[in-house]
PDB file of N, CA and C in Angstrom:
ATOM      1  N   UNK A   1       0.845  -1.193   0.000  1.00  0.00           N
ATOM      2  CA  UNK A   1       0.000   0.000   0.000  1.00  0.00           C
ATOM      3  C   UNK A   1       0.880   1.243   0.000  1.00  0.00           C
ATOM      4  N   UNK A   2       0.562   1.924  -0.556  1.00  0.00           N
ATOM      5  CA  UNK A   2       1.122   3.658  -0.892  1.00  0.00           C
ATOM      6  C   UNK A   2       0.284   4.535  -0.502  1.00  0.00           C
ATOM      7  N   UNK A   3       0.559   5.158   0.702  1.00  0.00           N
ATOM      8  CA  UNK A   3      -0.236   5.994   1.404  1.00  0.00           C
ATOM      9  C   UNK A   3      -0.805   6.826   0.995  1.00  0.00           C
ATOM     10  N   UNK A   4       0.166   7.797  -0.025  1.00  0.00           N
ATOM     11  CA  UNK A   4      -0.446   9.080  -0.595  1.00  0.00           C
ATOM     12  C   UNK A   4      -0.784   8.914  -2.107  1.00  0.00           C
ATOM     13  N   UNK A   5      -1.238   7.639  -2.296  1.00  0.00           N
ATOM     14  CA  UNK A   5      -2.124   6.922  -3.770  1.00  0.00           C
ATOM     15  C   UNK A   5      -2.827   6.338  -2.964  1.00  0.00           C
ATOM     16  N   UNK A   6      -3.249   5.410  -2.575  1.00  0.00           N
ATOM     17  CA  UNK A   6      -4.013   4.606  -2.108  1.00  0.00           C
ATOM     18  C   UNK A   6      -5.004   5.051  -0.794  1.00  0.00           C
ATOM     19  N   UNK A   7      -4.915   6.261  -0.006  1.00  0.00           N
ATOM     20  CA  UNK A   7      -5.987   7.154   0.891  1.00  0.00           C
ATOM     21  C   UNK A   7      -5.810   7.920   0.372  1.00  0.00           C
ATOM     22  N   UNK A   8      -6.812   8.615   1.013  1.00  0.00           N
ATOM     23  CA  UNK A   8      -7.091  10.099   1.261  1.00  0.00           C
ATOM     24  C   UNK A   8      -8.302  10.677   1.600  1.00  0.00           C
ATOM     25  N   UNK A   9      -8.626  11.608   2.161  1.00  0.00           N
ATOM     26  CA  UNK A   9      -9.650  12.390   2.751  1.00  0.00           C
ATOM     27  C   UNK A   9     -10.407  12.879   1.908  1.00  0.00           C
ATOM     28  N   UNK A  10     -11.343  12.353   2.195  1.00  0.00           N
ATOM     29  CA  UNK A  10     -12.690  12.608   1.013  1.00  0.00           C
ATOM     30  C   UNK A  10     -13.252  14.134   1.579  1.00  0.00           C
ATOM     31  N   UNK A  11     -12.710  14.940   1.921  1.00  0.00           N
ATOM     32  CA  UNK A  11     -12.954  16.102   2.258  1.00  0.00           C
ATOM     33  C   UNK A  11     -12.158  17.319   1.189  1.00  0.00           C
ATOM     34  N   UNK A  12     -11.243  16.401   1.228  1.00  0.00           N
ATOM     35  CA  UNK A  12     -10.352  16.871   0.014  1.00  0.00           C
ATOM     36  C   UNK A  12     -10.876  17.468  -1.591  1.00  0.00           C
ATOM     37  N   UNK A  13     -11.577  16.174  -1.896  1.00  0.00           N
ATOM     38  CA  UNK A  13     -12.150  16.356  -3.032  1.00  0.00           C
ATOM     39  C   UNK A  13     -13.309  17.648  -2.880  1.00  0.00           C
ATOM     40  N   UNK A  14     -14.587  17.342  -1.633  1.00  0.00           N
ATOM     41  CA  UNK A  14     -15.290  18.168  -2.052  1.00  0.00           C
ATOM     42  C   UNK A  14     -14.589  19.936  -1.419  1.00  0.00           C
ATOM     43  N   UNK A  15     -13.834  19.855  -0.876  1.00  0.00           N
ATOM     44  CA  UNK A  15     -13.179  21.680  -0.759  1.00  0.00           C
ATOM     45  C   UNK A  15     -12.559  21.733  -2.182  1.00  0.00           C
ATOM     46  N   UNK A  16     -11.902  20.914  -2.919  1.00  0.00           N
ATOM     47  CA  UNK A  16     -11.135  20.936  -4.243  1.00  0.00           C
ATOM     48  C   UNK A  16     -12.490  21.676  -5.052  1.00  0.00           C
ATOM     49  N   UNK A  17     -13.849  20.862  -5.031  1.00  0.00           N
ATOM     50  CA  UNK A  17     -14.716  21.161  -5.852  1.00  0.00           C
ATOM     51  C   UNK A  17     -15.496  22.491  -5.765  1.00  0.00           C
ATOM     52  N   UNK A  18     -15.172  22.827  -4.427  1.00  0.00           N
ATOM     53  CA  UNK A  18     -15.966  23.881  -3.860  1.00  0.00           C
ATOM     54  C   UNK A  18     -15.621  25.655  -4.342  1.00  0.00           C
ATOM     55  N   UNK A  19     -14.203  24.906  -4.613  1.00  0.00           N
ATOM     56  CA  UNK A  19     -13.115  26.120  -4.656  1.00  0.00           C
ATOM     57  C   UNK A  19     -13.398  26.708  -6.467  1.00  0.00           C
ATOM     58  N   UNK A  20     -13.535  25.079  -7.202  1.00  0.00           N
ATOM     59  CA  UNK A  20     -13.811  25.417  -8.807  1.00  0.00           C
ATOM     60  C   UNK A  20     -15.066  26.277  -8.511  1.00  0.00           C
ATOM     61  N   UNK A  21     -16.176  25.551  -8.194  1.00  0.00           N
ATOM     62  CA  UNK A  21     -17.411  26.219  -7.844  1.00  0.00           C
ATOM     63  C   UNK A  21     -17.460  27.755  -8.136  1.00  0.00           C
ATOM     64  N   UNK A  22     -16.789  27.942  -7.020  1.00  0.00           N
ATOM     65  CA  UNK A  22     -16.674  29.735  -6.282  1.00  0.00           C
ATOM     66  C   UNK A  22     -15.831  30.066  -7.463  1.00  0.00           C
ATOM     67  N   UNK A  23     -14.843  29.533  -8.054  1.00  0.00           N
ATOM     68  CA  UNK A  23     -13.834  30.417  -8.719  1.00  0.00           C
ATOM     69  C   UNK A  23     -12.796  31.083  -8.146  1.00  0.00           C
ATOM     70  N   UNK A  24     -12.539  30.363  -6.854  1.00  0.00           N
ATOM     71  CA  UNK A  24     -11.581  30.900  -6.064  1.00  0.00           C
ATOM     72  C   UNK A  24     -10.092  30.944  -6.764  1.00  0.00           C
ATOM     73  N   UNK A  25      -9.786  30.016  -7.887  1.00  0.00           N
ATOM     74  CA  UNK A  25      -8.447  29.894  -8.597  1.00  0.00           C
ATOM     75  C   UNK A  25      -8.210  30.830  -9.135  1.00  0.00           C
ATOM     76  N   UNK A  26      -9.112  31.742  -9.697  1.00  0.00           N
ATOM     77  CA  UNK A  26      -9.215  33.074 -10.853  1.00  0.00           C
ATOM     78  C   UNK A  26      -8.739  34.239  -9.524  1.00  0.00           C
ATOM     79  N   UNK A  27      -9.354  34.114  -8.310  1.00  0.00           N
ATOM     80  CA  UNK A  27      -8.818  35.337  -7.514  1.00  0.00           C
ATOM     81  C   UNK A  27      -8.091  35.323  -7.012  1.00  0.00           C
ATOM     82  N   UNK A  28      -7.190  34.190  -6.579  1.00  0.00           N
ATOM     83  CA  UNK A  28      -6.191  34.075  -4.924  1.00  0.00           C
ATOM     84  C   UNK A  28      -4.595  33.592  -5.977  1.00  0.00           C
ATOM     85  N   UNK A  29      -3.888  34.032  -5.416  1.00  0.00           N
ATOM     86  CA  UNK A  29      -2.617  33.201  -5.974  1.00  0.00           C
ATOM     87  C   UNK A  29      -2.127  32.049  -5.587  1.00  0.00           C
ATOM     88  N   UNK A  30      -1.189  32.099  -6.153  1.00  0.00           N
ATOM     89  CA  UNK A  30      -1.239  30.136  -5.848  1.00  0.00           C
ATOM     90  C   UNK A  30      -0.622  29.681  -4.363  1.00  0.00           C
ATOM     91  N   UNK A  31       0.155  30.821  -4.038  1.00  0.00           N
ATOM     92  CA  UNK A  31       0.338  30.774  -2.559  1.00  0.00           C
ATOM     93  C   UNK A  31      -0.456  30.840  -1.635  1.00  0.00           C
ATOM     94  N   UNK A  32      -1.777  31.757  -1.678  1.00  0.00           N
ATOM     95  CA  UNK A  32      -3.104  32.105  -1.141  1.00  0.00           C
ATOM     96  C   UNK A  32      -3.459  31.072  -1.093  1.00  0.00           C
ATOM     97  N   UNK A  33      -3.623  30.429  -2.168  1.00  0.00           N
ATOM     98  CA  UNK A  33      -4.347  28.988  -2.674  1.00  0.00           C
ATOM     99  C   UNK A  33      -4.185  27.808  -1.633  1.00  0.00           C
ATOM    100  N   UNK A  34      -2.644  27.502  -1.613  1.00  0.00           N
ATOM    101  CA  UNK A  34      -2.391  26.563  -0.637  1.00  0.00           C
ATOM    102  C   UNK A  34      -2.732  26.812   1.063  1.00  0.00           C
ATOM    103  N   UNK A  35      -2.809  27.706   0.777  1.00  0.00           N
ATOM    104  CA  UNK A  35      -3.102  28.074   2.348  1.00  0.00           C
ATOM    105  C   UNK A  35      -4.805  28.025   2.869  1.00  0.00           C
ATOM    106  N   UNK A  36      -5.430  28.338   1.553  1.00  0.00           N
ATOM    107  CA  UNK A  36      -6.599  28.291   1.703  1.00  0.00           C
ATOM    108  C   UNK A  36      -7.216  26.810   1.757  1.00  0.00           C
ATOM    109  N   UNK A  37      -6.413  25.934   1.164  1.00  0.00           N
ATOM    110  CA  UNK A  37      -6.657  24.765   0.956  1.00  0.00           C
ATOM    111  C   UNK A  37      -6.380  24.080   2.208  1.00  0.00           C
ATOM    112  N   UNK A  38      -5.134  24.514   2.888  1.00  0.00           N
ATOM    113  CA  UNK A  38      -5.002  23.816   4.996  1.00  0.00           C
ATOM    114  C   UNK A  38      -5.421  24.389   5.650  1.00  0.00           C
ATOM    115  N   UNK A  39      -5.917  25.771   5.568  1.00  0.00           N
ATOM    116  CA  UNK A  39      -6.856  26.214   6.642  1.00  0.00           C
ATOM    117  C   UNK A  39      -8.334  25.728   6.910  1.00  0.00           C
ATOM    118  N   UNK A  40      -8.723  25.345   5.201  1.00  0.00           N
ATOM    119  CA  UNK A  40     -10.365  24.454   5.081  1.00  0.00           C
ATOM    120  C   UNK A  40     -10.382  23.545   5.967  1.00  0.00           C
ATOM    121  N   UNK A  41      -8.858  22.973   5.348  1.00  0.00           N
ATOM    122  CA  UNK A  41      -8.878  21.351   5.406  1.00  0.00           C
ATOM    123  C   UNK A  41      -8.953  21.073   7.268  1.00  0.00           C
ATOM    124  N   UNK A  42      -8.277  21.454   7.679  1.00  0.00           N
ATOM    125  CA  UNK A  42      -7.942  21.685   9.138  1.00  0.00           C
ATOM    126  C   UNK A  42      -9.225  21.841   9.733  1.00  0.00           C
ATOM    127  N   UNK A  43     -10.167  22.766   9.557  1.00  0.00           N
ATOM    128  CA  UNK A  43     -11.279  22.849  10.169  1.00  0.00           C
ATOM    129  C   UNK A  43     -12.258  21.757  10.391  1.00  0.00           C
ATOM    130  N   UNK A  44     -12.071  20.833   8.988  1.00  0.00           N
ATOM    131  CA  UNK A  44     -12.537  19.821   8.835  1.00  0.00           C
ATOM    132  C   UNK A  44     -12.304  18.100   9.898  1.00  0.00           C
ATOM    133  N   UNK A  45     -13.406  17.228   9.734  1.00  0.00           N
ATOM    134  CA  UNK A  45     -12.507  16.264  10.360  1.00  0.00           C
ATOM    135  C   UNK A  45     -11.994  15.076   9.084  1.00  0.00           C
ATOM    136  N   UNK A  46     -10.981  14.632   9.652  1.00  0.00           N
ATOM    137  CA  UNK A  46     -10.990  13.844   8.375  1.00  0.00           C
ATOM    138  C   UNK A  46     -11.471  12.745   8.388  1.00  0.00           C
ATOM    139  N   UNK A  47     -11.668  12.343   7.088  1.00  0.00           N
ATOM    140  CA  UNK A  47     -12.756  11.261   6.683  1.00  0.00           C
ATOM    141  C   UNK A  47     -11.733  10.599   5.092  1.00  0.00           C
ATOM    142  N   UNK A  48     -10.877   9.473   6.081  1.00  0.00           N
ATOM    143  CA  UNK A  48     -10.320   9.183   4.866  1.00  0.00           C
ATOM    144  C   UNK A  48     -10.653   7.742   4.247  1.00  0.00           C
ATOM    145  N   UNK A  49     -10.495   7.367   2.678  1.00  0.00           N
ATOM    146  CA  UNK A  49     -11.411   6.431   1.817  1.00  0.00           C
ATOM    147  C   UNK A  49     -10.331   6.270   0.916  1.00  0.00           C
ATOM    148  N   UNK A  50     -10.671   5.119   0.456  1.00  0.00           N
ATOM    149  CA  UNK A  50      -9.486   4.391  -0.918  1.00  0.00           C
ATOM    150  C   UNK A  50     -10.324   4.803  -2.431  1.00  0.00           C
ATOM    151  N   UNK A  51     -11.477   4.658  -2.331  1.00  0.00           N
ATOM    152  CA  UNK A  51     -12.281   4.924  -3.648  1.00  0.00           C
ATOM    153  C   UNK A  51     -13.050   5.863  -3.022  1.00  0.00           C
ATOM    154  N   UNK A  52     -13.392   7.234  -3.965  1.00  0.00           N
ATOM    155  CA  UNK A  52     -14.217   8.139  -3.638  1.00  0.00           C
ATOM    156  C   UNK A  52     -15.863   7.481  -4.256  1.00  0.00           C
ATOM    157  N   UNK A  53     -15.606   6.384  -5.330  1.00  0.00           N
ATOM    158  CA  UNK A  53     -16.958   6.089  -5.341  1.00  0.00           C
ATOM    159  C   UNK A  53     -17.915   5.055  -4.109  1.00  0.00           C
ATOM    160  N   UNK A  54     -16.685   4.676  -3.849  1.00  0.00           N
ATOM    161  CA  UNK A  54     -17.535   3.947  -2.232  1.00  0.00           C
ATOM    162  C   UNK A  54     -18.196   5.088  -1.599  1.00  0.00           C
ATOM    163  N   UNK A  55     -17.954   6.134  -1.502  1.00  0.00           N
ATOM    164  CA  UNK A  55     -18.497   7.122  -0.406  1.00  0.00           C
ATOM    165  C   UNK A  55     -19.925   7.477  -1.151  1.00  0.00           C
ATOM    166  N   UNK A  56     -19.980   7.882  -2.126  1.00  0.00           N
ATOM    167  CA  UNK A  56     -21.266   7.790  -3.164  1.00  0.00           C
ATOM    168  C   UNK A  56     -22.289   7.062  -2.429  1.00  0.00           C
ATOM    169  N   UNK A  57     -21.688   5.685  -2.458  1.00  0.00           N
ATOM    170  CA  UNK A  57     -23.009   4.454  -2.551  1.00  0.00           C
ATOM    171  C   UNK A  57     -23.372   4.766  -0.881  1.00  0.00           C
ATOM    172  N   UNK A  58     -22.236   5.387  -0.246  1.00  0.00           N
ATOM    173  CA  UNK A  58     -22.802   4.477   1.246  1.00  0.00           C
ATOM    174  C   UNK A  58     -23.135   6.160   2.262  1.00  0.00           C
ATOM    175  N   UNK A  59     -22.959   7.240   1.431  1.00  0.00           N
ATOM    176  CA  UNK A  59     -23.265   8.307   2.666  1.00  0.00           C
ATOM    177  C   UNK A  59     -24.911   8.963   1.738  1.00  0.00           C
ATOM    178  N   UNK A  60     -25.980   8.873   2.754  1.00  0.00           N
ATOM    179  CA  UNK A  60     -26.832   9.140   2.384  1.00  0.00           C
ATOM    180  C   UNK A  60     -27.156  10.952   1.861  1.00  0.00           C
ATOM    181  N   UNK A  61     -28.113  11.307   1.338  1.00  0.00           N
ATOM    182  CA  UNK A  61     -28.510  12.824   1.096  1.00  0.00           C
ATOM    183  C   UNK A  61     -28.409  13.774   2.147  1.00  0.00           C
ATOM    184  N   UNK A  62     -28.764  13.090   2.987  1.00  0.00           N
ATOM    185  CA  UNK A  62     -28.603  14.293   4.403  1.00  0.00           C
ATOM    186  C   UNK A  62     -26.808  14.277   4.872  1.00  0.00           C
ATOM    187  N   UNK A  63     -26.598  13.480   4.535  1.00  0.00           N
ATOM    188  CA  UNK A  63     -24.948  13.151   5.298  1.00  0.00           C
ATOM    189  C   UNK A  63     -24.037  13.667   4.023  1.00  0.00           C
ATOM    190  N   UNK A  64     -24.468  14.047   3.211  1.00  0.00           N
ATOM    191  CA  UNK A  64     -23.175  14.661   2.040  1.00  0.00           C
ATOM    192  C   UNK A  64     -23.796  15.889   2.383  1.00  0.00           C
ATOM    193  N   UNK A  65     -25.149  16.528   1.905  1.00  0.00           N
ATOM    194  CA  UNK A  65     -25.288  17.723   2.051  1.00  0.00           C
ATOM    195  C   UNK A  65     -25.114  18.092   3.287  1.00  0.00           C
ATOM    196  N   UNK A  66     -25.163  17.694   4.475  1.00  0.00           N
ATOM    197  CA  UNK A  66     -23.712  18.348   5.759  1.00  0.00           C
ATOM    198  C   UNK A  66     -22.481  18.192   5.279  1.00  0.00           C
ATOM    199  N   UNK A  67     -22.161  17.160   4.906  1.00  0.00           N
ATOM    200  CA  UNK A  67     -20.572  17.733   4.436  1.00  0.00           C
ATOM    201  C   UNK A  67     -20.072  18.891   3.873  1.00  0.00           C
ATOM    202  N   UNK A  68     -21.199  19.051   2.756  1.00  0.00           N
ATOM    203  CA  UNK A  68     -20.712  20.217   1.794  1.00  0.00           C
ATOM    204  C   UNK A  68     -21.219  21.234   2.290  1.00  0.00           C
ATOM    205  N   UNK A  69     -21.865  21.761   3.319  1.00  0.00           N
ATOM    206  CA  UNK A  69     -22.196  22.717   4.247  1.00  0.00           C
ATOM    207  C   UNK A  69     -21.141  23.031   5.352  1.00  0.00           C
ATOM    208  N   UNK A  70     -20.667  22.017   5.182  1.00  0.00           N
ATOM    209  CA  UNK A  70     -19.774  21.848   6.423  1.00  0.00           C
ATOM    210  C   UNK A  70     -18.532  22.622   5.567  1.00  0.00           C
ATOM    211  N   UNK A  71     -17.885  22.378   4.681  1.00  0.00           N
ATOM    212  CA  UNK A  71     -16.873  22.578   3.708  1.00  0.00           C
ATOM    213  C   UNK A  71     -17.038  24.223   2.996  1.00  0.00           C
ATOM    214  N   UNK A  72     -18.089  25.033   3.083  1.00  0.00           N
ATOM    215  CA  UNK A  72     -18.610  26.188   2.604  1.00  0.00           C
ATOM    216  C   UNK A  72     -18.133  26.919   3.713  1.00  0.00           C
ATOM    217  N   UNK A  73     -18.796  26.730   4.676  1.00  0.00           N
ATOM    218  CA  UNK A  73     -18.710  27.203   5.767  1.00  0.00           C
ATOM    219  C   UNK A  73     -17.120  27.353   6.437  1.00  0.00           C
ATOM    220  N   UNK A  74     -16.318  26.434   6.638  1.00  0.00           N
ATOM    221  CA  UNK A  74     -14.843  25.830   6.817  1.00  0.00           C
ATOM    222  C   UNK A  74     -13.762  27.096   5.499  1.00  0.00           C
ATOM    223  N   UNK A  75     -14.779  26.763   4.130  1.00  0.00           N
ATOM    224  CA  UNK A  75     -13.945  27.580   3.166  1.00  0.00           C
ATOM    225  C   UNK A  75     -14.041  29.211   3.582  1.00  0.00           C
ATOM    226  N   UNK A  76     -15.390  29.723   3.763  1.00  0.00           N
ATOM    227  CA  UNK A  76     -15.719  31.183   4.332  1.00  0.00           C
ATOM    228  C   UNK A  76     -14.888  31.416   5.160  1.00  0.00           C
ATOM    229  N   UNK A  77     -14.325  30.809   6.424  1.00  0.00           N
ATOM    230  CA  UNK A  77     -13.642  31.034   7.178  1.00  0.00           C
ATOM    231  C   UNK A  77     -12.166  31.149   7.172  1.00  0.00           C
ATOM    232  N   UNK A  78     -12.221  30.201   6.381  1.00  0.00           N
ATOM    233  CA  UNK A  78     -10.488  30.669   5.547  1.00  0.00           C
ATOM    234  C   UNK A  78     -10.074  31.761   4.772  1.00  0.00           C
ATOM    235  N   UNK A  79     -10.898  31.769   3.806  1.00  0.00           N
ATOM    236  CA  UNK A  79     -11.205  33.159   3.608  1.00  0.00           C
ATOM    237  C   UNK A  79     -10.799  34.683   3.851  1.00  0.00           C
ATOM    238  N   UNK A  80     -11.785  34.441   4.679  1.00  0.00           N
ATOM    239  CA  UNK A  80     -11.874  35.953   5.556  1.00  0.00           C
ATOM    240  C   UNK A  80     -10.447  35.486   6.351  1.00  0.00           C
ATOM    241  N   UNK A  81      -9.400  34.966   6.449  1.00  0.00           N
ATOM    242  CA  UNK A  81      -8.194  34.619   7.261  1.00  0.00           C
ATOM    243  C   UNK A  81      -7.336  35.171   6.494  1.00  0.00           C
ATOM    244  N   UNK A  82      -7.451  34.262   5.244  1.00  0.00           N
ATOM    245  CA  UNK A  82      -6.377  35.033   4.079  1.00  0.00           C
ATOM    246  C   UNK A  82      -6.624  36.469   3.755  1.00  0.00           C
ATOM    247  N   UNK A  83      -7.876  36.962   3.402  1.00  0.00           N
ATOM    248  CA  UNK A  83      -8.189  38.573   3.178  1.00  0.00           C
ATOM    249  C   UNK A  83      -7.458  39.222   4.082  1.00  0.00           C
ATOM    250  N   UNK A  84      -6.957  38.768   4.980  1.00  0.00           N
ATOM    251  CA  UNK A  84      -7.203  39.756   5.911  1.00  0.00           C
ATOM    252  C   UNK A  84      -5.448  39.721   6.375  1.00  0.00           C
ATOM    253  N   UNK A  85      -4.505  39.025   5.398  1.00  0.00           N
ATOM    254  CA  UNK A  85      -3.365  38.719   5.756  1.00  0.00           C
ATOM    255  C   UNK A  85      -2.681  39.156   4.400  1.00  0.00           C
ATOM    256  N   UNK A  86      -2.060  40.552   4.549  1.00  0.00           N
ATOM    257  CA  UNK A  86      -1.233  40.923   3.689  1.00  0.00           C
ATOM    258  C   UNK A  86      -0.237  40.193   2.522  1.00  0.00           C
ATOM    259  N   UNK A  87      -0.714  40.409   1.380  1.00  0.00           N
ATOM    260  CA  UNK A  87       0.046  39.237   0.587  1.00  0.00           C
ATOM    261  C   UNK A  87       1.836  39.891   0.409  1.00  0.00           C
ATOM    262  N   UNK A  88       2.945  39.237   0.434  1.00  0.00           N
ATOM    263  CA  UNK A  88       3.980  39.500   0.854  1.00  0.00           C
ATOM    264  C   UNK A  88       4.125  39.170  -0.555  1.00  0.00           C
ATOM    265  N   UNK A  89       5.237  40.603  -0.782  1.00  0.00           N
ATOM    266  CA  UNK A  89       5.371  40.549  -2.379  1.00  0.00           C
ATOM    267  C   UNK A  89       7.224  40.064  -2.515  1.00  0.00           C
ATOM    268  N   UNK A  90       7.923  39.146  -3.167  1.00  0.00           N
ATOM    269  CA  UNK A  90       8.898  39.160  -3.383  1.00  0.00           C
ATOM    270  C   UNK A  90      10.050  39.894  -4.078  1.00  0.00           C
TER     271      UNK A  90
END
């Protein structure tokens, strides 16, 4: 087994998706970016899976749409963290 192929946090994917969503890639730089991406992630708990389609079959309608409420909410907050943190120019 290969840890960083074979898991990972299915939380991952939906902040990844959340971020296309919003269009957050078009505004933040790519440094912003990463940061925005461990501050989500962090808020989050993790929930890690070998196939993201197992999670499909087995988390019902009410239990994804908290997730992705959960992940909006987690992203807002990052957010307003990064806004609010001077981007350091090289």
């Amino acid at each position: 087994m290969i840890l960083d192929t074979d898991v990972h946090n299915f939380y991952e994917h939906l902040v990844l998706k959340e971020i296309e969503k919003q269009g957050l890639q078009q505004k933040l730089t790519n440094d912003q970016m990463a940061d925005l991406c461990c501050l989500t992630l962090n808020q989050l708990p993790a929930h890690y899976i070998r196939h993201t389609v197992d999670m499909i079959y087995f988390l019902t309608e009410a239990q994804r749409s908290e997730m992705e409420k959960r992940v909006i909410t987690s992203l807002k907050n990052a957010q307003q963290k990064i806004e609010q943190t001077p981007i350091k120019i090289s």
